[in-house]
Protein backbone atom coordinates (compact mmCIF):
# COMPACT_ATOMS: atom_id res chain seq x y z
CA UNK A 1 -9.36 2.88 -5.70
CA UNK A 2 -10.05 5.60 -7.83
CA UNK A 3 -10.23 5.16 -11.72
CA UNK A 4 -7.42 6.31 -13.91
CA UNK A 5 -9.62 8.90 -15.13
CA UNK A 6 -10.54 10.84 -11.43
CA UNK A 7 -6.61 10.24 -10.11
CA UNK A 8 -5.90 13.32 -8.46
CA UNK A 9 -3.37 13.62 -5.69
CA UNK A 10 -6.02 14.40 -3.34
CA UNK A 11 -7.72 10.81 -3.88
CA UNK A 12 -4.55 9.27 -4.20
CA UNK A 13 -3.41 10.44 -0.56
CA UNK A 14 -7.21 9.29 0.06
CA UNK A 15 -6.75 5.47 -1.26
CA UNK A 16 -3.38 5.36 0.50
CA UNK A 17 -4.70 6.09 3.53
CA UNK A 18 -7.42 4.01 3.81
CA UNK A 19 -5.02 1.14 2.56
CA UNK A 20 -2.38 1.90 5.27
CA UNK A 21 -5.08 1.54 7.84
CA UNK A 22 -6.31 -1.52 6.64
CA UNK A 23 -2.30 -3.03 6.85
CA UNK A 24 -1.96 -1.57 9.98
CA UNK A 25 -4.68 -3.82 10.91
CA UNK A 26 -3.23 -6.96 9.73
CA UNK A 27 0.36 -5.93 10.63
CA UNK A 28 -1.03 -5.62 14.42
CA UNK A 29 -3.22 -8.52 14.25
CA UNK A 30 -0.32 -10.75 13.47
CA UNK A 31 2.60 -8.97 14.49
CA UNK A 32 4.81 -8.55 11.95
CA UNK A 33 7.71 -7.22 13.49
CA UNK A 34 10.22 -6.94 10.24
CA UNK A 35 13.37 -5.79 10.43
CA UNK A 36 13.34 -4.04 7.16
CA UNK A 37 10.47 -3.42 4.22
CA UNK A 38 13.05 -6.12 2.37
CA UNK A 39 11.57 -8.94 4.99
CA UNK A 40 8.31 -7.87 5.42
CA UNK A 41 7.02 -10.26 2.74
CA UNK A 42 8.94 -13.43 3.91
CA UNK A 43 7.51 -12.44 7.97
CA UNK A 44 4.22 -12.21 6.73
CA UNK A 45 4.03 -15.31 4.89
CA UNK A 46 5.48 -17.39 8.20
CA UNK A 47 3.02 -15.41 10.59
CA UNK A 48 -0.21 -14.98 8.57
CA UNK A 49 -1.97 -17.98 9.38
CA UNK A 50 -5.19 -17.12 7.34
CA UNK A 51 -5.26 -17.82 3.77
CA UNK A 52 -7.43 -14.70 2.87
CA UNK A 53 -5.25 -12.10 5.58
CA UNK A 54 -1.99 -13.47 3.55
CA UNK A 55 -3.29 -12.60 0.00
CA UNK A 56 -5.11 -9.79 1.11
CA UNK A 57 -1.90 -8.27 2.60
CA UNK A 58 0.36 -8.90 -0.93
CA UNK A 59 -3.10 -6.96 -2.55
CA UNK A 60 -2.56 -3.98 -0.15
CA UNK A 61 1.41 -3.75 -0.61
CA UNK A 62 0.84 -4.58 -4.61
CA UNK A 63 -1.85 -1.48 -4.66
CA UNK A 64 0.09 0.70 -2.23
CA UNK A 65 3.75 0.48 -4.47
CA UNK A 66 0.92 1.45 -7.43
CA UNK A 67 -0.62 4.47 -5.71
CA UNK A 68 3.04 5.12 -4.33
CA UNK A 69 4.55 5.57 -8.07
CA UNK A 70 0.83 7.41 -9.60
CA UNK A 71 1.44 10.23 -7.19
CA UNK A 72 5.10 10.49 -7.37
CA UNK A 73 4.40 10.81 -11.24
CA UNK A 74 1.45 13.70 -10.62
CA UNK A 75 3.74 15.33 -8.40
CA UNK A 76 6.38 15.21 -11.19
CA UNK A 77 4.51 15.84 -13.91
CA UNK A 78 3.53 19.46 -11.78
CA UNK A 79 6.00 19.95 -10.93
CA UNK A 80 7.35 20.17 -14.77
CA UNK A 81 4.53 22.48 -15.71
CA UNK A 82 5.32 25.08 -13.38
């Protein structure tokens, strides 16, 4: 992840897309079919069976929301210097 320093929307998009690939990854490996983004947490902690997989997965959706809420406040923050 890029520091706070270099966080351009550019590397933003960049981060989030390498973290979406790596959920995808774990969201096909142990199918987690949620219904909504409000059960995805409680399905992945009754299907991840790995330790490491289940934590790493909280890190991803933790670091995603993060990114998620930097570049909606870039994208404000332009959009209010126009």
């Amino acid at each position: 992840m890029a520091s706070l320093n270099d966080m351009t929307l550019t590397t933003i998009r960049q981060d989030l897309e390498k973290l979406s690939g790596e959920m995808l990854t774990l969201i096909q490996k142990y199918n987690l079919d949620a219904t909504s983004s409000l059960d995805i947490i409680s399905t992945a902690r009754q299907k991840i069976t790995d330790p490491k997989d289940y934590v790493r997965f909280l890190e991803l959706s933790l670091e995603g929301r993060i990114l998620g809420e930097a570049a909606t406040a870039l994208e404000d923050a332009t959009v209010k210097d126009d």
